[in-house]
PDB file of N, CA and C in Angstrom:
ATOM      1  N   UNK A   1     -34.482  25.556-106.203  1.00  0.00           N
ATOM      2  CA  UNK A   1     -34.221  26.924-106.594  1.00  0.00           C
ATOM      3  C   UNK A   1     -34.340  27.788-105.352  1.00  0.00           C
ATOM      4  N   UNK A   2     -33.310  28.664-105.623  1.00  0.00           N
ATOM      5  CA  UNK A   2     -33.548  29.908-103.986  1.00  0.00           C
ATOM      6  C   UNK A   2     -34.115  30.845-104.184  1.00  0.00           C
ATOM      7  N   UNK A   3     -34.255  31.850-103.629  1.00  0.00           N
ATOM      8  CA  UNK A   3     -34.919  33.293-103.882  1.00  0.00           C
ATOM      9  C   UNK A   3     -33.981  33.898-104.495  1.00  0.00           C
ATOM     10  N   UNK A   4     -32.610  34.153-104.914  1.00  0.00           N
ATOM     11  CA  UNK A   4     -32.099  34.618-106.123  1.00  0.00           C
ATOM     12  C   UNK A   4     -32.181  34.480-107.630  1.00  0.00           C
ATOM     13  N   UNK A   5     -32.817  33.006-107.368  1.00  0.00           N
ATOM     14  CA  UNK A   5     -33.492  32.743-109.182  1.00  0.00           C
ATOM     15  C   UNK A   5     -32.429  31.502-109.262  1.00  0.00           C
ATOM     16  N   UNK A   6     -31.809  31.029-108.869  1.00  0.00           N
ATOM     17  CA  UNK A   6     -30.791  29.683-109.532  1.00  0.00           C
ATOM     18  C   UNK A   6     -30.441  28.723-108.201  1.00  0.00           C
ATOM     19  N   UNK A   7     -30.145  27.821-108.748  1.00  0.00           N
ATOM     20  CA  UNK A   7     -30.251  26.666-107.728  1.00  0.00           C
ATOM     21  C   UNK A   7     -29.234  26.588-106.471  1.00  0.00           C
ATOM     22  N   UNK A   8     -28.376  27.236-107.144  1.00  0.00           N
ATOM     23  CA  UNK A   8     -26.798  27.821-106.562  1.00  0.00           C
ATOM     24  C   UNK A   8     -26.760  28.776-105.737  1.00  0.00           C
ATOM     25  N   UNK A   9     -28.133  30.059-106.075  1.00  0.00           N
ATOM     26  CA  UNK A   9     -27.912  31.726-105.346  1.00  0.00           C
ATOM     27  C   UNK A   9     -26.550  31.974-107.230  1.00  0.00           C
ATOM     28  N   UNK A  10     -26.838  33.702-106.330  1.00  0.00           N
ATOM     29  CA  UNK A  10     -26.140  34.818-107.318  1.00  0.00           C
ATOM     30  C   UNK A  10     -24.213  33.974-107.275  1.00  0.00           C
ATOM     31  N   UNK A  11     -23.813  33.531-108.035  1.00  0.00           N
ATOM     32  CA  UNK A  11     -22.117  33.411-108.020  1.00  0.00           C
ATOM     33  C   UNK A  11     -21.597  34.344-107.511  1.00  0.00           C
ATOM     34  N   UNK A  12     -21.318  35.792-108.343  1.00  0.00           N
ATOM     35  CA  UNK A  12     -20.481  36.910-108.045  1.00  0.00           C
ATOM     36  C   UNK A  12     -20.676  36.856-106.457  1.00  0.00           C
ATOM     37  N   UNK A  13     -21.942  37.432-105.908  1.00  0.00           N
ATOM     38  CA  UNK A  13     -22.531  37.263-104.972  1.00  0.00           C
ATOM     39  C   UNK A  13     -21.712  36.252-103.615  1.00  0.00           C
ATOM     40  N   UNK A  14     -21.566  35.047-103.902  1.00  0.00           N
ATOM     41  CA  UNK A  14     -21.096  34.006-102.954  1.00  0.00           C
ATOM     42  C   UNK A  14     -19.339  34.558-103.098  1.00  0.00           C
ATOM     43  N   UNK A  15     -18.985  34.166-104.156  1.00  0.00           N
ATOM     44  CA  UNK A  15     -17.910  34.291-104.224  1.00  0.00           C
ATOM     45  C   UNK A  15     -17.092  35.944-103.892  1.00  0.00           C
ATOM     46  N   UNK A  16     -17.713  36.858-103.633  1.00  0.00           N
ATOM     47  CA  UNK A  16     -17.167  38.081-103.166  1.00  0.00           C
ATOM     48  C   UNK A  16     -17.408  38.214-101.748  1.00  0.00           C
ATOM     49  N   UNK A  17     -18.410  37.453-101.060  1.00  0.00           N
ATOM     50  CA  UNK A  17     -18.186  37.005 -99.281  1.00  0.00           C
ATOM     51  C   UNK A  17     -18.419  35.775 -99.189  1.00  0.00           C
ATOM     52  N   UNK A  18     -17.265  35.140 -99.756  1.00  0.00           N
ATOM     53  CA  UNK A  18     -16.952  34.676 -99.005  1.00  0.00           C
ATOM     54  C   UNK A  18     -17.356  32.765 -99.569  1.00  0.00           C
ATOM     55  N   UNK A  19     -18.147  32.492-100.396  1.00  0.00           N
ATOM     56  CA  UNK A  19     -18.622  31.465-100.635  1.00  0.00           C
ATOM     57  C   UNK A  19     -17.643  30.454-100.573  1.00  0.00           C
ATOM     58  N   UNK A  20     -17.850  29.003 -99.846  1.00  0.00           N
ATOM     59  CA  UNK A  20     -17.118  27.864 -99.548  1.00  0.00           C
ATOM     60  C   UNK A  20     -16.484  27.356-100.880  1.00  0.00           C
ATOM     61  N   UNK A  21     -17.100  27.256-102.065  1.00  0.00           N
ATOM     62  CA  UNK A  21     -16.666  26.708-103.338  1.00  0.00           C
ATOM     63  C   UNK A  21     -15.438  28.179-103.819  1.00  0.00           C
ATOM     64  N   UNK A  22     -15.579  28.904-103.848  1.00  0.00           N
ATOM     65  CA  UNK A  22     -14.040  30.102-104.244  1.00  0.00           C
ATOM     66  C   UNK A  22     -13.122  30.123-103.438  1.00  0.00           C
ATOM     67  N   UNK A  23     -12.151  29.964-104.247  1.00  0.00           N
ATOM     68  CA  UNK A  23     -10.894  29.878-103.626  1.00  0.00           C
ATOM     69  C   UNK A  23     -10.335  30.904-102.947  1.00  0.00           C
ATOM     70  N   UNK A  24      -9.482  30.884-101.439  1.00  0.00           N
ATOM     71  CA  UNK A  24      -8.992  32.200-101.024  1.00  0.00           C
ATOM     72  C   UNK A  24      -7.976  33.241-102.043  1.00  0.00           C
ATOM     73  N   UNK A  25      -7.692  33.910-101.956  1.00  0.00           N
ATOM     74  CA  UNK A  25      -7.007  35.252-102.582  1.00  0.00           C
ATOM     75  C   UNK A  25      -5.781  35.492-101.477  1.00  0.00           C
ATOM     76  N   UNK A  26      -4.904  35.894-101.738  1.00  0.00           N
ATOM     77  CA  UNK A  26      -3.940  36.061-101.071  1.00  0.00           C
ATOM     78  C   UNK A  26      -2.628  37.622-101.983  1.00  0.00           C
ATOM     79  N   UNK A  27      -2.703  38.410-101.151  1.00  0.00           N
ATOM     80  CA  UNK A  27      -2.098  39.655-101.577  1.00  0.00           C
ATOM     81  C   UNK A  27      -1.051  39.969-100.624  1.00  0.00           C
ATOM     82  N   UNK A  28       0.229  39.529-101.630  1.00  0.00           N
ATOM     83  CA  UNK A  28       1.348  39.950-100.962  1.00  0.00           C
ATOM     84  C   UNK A  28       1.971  41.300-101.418  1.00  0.00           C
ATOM     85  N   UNK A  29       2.394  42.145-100.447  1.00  0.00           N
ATOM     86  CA  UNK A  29       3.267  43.064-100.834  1.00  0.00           C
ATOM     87  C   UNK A  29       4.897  43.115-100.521  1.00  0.00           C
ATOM     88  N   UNK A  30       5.922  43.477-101.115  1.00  0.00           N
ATOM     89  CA  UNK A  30       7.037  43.354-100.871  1.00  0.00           C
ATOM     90  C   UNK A  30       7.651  44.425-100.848  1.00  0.00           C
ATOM     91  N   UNK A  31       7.991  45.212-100.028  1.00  0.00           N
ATOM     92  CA  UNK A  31       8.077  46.492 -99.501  1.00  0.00           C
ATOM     93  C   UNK A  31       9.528  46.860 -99.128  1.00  0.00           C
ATOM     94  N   UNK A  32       9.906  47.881 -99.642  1.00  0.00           N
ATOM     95  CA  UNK A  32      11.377  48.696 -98.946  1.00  0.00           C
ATOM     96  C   UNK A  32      10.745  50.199 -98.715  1.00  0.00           C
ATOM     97  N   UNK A  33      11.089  50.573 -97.301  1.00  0.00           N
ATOM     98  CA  UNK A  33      10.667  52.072 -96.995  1.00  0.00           C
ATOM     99  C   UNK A  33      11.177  52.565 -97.120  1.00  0.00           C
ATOM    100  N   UNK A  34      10.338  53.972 -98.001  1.00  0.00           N
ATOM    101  CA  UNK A  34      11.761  55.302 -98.113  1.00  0.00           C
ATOM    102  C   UNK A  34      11.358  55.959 -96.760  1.00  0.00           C
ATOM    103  N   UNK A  35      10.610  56.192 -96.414  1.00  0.00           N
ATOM    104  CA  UNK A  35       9.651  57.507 -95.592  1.00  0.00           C
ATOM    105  C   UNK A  35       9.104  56.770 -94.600  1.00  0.00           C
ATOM    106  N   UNK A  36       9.734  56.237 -93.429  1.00  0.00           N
ATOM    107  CA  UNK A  36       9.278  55.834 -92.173  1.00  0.00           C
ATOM    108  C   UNK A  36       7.822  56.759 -92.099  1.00  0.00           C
ATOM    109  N   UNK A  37       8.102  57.690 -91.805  1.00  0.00           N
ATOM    110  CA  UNK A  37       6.730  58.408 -91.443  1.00  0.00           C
ATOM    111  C   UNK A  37       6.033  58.277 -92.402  1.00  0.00           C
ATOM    112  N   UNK A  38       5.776  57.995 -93.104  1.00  0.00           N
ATOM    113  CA  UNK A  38       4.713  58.219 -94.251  1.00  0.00           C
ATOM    114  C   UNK A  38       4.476  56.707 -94.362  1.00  0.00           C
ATOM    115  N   UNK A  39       4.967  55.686 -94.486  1.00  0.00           N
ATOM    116  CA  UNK A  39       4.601  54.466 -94.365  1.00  0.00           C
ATOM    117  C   UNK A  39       3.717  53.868 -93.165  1.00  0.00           C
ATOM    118  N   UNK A  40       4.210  54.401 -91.792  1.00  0.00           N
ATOM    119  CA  UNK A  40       3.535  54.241 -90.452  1.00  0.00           C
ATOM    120  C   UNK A  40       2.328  55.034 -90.905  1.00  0.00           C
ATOM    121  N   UNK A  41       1.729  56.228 -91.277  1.00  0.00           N
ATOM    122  CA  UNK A  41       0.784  56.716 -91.597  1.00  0.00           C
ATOM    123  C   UNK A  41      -0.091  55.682 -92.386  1.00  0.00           C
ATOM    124  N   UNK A  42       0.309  55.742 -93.545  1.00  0.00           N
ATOM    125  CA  UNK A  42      -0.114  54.332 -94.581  1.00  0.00           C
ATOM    126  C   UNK A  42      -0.512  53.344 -94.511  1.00  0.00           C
ATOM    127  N   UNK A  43       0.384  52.775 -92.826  1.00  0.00           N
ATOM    128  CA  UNK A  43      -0.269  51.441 -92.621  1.00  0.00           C
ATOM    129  C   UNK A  43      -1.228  51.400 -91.621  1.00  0.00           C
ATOM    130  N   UNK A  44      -1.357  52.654 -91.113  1.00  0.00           N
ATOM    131  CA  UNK A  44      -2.422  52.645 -89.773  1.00  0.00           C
ATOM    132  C   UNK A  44      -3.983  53.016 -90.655  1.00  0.00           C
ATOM    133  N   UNK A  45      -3.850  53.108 -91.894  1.00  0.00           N
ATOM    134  CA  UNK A  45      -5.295  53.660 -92.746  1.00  0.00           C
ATOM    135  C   UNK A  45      -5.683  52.480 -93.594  1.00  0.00           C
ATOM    136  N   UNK A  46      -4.860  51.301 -93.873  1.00  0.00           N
ATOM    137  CA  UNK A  46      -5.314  50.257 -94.691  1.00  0.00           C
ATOM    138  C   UNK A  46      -6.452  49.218 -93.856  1.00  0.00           C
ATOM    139  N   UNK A  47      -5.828  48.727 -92.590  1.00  0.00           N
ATOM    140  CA  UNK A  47      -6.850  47.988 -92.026  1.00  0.00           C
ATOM    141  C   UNK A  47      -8.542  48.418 -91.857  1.00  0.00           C
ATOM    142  N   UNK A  48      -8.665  49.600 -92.146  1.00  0.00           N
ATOM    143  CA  UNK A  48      -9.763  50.128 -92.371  1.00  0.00           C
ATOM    144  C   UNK A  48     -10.539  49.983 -93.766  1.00  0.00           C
ATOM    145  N   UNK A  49      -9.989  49.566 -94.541  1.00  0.00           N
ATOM    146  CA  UNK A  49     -10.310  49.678 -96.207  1.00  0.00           C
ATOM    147  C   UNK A  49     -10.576  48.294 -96.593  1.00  0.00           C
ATOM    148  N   UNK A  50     -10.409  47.048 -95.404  1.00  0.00           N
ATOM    149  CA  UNK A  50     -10.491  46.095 -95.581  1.00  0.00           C
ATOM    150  C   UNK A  50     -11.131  45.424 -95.498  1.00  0.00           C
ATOM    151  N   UNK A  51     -12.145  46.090 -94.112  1.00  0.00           N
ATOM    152  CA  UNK A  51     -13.219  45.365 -93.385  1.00  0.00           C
ATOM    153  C   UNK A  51     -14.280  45.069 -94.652  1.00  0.00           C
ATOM    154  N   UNK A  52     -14.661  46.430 -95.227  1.00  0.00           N
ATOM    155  CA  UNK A  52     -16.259  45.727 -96.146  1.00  0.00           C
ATOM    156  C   UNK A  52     -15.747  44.340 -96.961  1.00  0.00           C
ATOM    157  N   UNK A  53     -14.784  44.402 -97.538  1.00  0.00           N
ATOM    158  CA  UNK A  53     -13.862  42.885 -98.061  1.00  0.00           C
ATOM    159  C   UNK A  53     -13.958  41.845 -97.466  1.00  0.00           C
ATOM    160  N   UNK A  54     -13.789  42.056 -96.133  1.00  0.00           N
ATOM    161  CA  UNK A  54     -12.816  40.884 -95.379  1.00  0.00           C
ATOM    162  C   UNK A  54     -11.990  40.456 -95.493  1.00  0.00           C
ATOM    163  N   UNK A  55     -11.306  41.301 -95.698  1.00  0.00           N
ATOM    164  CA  UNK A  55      -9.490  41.237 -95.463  1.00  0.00           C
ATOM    165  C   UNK A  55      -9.273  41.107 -94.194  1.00  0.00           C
ATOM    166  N   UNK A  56      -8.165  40.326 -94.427  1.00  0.00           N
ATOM    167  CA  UNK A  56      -7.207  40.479 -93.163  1.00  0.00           C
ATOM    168  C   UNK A  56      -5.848  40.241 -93.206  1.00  0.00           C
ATOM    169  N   UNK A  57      -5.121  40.488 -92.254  1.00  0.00           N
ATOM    170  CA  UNK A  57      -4.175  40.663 -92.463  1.00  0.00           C
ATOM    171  C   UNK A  57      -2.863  39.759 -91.779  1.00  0.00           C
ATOM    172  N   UNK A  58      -2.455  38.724 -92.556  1.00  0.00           N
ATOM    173  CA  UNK A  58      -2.134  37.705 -92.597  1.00  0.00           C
ATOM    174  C   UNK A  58      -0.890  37.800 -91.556  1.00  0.00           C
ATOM    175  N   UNK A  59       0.055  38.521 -92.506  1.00  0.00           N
ATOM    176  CA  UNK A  59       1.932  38.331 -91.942  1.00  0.00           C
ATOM    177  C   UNK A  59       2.278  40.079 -92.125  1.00  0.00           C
ATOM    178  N   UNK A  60       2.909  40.671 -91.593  1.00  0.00           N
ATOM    179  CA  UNK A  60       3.573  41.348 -91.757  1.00  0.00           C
ATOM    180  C   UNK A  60       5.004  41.877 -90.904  1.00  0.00           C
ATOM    181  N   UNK A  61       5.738  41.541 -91.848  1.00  0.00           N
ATOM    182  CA  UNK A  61       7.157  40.819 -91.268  1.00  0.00           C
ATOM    183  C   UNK A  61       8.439  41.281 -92.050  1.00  0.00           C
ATOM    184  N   UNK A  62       9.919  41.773 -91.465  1.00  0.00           N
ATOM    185  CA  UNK A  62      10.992  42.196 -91.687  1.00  0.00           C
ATOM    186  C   UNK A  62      11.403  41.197 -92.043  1.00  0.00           C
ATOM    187  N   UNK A  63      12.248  40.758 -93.350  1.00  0.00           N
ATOM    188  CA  UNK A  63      13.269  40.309 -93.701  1.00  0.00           C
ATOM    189  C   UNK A  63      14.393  40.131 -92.865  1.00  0.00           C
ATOM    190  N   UNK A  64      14.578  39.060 -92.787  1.00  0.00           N
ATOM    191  CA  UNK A  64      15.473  38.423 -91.852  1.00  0.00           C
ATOM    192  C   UNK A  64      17.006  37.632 -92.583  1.00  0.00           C
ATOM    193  N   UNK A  65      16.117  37.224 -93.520  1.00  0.00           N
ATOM    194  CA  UNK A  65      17.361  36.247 -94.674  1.00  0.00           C
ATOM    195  C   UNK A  65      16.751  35.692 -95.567  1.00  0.00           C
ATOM    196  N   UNK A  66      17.911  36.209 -96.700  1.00  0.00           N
ATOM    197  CA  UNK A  66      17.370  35.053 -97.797  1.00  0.00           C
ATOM    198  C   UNK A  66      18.361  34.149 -98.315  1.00  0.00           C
ATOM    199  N   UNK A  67      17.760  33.131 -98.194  1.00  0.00           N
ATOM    200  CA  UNK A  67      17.798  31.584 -98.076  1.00  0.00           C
ATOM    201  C   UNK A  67      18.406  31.495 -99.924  1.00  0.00           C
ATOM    202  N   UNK A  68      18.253  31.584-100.692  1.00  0.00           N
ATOM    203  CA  UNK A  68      17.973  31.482-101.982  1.00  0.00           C
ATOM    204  C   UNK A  68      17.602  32.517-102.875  1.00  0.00           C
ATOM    205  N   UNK A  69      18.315  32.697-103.765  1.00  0.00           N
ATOM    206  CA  UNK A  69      17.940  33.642-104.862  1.00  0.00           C
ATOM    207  C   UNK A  69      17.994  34.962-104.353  1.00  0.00           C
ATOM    208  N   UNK A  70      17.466  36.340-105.082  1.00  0.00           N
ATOM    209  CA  UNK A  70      17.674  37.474-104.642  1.00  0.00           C
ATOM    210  C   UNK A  70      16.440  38.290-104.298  1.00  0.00           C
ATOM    211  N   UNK A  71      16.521  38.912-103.268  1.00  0.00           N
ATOM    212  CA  UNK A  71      15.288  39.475-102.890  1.00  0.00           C
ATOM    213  C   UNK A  71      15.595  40.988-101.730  1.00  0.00           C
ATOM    214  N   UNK A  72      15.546  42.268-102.957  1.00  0.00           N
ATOM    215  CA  UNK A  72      15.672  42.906-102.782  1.00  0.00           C
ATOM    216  C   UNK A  72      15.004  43.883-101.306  1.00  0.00           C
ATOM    217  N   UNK A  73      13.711  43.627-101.471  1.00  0.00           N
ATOM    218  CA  UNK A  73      13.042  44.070-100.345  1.00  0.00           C
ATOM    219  C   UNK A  73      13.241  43.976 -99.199  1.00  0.00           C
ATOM    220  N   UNK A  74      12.867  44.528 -98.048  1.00  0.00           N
ATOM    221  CA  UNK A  74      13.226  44.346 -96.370  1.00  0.00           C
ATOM    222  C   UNK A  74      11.872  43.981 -95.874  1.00  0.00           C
ATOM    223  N   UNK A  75      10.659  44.364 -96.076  1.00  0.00           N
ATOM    224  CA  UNK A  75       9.723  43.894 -95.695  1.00  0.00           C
ATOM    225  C   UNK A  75       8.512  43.548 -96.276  1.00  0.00           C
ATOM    226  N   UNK A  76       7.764  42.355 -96.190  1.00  0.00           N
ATOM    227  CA  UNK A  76       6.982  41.832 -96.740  1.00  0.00           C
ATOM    228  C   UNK A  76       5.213  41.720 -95.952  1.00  0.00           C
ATOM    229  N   UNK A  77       3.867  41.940 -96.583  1.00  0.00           N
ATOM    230  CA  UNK A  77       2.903  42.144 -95.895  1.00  0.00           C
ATOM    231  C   UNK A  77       1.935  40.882 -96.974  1.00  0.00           C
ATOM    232  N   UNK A  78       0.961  40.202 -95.864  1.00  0.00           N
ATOM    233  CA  UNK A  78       0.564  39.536 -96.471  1.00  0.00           C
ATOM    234  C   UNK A  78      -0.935  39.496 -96.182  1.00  0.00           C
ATOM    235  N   UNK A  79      -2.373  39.582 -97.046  1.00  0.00           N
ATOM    236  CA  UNK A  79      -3.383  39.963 -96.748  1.00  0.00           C
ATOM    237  C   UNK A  79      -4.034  38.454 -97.284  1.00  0.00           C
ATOM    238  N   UNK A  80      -5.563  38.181 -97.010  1.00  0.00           N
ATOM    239  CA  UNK A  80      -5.755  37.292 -96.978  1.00  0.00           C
ATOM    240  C   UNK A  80      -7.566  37.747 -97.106  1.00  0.00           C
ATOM    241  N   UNK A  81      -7.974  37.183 -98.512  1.00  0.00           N
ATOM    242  CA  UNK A  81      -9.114  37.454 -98.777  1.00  0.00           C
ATOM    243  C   UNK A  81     -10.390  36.280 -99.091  1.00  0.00           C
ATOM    244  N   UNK A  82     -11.743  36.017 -99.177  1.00  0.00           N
ATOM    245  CA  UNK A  82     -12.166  34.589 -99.315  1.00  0.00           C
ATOM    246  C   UNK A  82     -12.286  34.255-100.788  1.00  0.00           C
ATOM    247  N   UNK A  83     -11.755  35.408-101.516  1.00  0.00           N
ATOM    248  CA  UNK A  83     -12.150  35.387-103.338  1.00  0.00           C
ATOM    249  C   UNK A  83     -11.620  36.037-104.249  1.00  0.00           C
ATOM    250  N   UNK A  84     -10.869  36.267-104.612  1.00  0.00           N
ATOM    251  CA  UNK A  84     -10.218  36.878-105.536  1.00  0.00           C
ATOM    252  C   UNK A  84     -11.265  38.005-105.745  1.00  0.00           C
ATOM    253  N   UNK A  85     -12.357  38.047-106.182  1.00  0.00           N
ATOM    254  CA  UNK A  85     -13.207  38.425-106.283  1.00  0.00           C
ATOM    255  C   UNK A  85     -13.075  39.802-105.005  1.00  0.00           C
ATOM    256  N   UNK A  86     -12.878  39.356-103.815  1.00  0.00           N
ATOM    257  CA  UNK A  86     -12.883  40.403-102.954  1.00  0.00           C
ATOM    258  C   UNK A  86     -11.645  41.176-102.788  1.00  0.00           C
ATOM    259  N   UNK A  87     -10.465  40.054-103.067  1.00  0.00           N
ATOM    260  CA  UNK A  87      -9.608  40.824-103.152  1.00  0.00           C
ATOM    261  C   UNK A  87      -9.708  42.404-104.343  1.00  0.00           C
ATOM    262  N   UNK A  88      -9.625  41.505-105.287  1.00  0.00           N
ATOM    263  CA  UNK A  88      -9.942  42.687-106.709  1.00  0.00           C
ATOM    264  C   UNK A  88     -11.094  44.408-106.357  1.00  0.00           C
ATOM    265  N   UNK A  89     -12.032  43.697-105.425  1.00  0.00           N
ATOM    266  CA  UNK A  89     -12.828  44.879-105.209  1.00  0.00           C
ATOM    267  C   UNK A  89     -12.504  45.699-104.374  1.00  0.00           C
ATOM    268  N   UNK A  90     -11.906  44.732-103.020  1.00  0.00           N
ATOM    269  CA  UNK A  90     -11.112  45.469-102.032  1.00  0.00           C
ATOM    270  C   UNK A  90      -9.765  46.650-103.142  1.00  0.00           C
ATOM    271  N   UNK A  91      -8.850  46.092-104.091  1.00  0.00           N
ATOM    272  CA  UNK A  91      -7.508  47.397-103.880  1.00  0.00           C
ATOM    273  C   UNK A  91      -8.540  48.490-105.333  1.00  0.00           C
ATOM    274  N   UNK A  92      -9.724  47.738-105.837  1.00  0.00           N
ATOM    275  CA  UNK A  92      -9.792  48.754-107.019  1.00  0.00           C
ATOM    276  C   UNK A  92     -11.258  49.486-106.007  1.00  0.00           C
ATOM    277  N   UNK A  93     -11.535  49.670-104.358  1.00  0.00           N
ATOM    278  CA  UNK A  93     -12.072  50.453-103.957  1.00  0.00           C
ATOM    279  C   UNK A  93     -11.788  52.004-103.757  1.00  0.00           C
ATOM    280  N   UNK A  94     -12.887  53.063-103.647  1.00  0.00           N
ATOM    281  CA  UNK A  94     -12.197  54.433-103.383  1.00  0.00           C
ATOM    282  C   UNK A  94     -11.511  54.258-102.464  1.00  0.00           C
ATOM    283  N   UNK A  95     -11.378  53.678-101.291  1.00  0.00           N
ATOM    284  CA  UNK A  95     -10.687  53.665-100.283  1.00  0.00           C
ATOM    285  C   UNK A  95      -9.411  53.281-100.129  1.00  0.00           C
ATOM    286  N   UNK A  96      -9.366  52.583-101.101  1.00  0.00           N
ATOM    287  CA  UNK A  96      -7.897  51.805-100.797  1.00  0.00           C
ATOM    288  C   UNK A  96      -7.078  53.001-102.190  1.00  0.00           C
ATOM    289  N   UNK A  97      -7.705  53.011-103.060  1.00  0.00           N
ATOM    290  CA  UNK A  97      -7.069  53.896-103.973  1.00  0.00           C
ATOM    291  C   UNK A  97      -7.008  55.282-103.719  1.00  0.00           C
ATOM    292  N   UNK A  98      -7.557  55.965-102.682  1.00  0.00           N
ATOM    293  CA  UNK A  98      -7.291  56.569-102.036  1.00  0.00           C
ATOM    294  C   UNK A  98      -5.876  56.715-101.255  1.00  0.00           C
ATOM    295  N   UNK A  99      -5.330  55.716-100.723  1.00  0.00           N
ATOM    296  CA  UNK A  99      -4.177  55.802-100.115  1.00  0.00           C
ATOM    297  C   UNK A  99      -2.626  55.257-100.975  1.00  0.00           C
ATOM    298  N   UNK A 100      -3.059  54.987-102.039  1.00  0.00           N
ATOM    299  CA  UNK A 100      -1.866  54.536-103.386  1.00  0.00           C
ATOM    300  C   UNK A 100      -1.021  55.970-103.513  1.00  0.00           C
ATOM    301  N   UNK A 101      -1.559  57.008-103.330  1.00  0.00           N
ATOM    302  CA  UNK A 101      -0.626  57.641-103.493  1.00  0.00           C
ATOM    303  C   UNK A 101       0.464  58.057-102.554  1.00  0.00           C
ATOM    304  N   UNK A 102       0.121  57.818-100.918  1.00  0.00           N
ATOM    305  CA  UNK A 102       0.544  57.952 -99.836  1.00  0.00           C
ATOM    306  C   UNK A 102       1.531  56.587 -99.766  1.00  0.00           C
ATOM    307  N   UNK A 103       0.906  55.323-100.407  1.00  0.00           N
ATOM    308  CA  UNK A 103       1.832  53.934-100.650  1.00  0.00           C
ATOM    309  C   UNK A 103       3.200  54.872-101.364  1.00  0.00           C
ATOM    310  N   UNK A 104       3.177  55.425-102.360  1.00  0.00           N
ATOM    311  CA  UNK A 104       4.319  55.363-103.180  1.00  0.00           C
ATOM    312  C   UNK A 104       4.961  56.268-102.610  1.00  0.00           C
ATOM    313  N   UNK A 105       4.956  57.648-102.217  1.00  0.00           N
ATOM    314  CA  UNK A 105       5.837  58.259-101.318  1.00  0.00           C
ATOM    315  C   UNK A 105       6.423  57.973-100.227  1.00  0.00           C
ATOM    316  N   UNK A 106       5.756  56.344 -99.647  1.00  0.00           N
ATOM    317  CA  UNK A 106       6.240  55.946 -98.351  1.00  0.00           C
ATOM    318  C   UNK A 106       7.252  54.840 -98.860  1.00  0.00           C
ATOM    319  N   UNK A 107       6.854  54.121-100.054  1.00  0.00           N
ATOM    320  CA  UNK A 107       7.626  52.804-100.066  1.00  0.00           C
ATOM    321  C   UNK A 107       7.856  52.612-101.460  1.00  0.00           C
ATOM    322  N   UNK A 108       8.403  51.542-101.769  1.00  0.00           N
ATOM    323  CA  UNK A 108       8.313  51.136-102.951  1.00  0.00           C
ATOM    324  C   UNK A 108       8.124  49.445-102.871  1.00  0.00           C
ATOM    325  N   UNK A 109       6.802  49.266-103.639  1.00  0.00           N
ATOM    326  CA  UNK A 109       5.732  48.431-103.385  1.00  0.00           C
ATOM    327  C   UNK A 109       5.469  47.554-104.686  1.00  0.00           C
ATOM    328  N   UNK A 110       5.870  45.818-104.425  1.00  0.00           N
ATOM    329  CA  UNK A 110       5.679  45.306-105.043  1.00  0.00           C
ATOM    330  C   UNK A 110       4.574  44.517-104.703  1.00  0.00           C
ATOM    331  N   UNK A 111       3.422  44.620-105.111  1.00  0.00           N
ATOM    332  CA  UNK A 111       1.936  44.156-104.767  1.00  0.00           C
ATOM    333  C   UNK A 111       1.477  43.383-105.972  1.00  0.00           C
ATOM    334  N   UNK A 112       1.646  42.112-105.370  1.00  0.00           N
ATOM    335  CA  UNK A 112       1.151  40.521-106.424  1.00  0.00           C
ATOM    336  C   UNK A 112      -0.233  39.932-105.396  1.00  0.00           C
ATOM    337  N   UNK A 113      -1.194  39.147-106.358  1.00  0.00           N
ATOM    338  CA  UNK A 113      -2.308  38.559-106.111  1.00  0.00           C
ATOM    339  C   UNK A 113      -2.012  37.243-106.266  1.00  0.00           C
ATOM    340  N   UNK A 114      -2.096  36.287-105.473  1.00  0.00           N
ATOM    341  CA  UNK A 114      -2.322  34.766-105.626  1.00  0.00           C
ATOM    342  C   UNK A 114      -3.743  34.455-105.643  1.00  0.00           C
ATOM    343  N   UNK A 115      -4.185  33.438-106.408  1.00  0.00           N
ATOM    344  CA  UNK A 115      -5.455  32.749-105.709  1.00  0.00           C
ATOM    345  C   UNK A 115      -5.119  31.251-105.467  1.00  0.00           C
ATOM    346  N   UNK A 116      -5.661  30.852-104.917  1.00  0.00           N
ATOM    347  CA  UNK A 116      -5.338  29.342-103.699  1.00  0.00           C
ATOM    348  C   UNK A 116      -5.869  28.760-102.950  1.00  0.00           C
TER     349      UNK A 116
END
C-alpha cells in the first residue's frame, strides 16, 4: 500500500500525468481559415494552455493532397496528451475555453479526440 491509501496510488491521479498504464490521447483538429489574422493570434495563445496538461504539439501541417476520399479542410493540427484524462481537462480548462471564441472567428474547426 502507498501513502495515497491503495496499492496502485490515486487512478484519476496517474492517469491525468501521465501514468504508464493510460493510454495516450491524441487531438486532432481539421482546420480551414477564414481570418489569417485572427487564427495567427489563436495559435500563438494555445501552446500556453497546454503546459499544466502536457500537451504537446504533435503535427501541424497544410494539406498537400488527398489521396482518397474527401477532405474538405486545408490544414490539420495534431496535439498529443498522456490520458485522455488530460486531454479532456486540458480543452474543458478556463484557458483553453477562453480562446474558443477567438477559434471560431478565425477558422472553422473540426476538433476530434482519439485515445491510443
Amino acid at each position: 500500500m502507498n501513502a495515497t491509501g491503495g496499492a496502485n496510488g490515486n487512478a484519476e491521479t496517474r492517469r491525468a500525468h501521465g501514468d504508464a498504464a493510460a493510454k495516450p490521447a491524441y487531438v486532432i483538429g481539421h482546420v480551414t481559415v477564414k481570418n489569417p489574422q485572427r487564427w495567427a493570434e489563436y495559435r500563438s495563445k494555445v501552446p500556453a494552455t497546454l503546459v499544466e496538461w502536457g500537451g504537446e504539439l504533435v503535427l501541424r501541417g497544410i494539406r498537400r493532397a488527398v489521396w482518397d476520399g474527401d477532405h474538405a479542410h486545408t490544414d490539420t493540427v495534431v496535439l498529443r496528451f498522456a490520458s485522455l484524462d488530460a486531454a479532456t481537462n486540458w480543452h474543458e480548462s478556463a484557458a483553453y475555453q477562453a480562446l474558443i471564441p477567438l477559434r471560431h472567428e478565425a477558422a472553422d474547426v473540426d476538433l476530434i479526440v482519439f485515445e491510443g
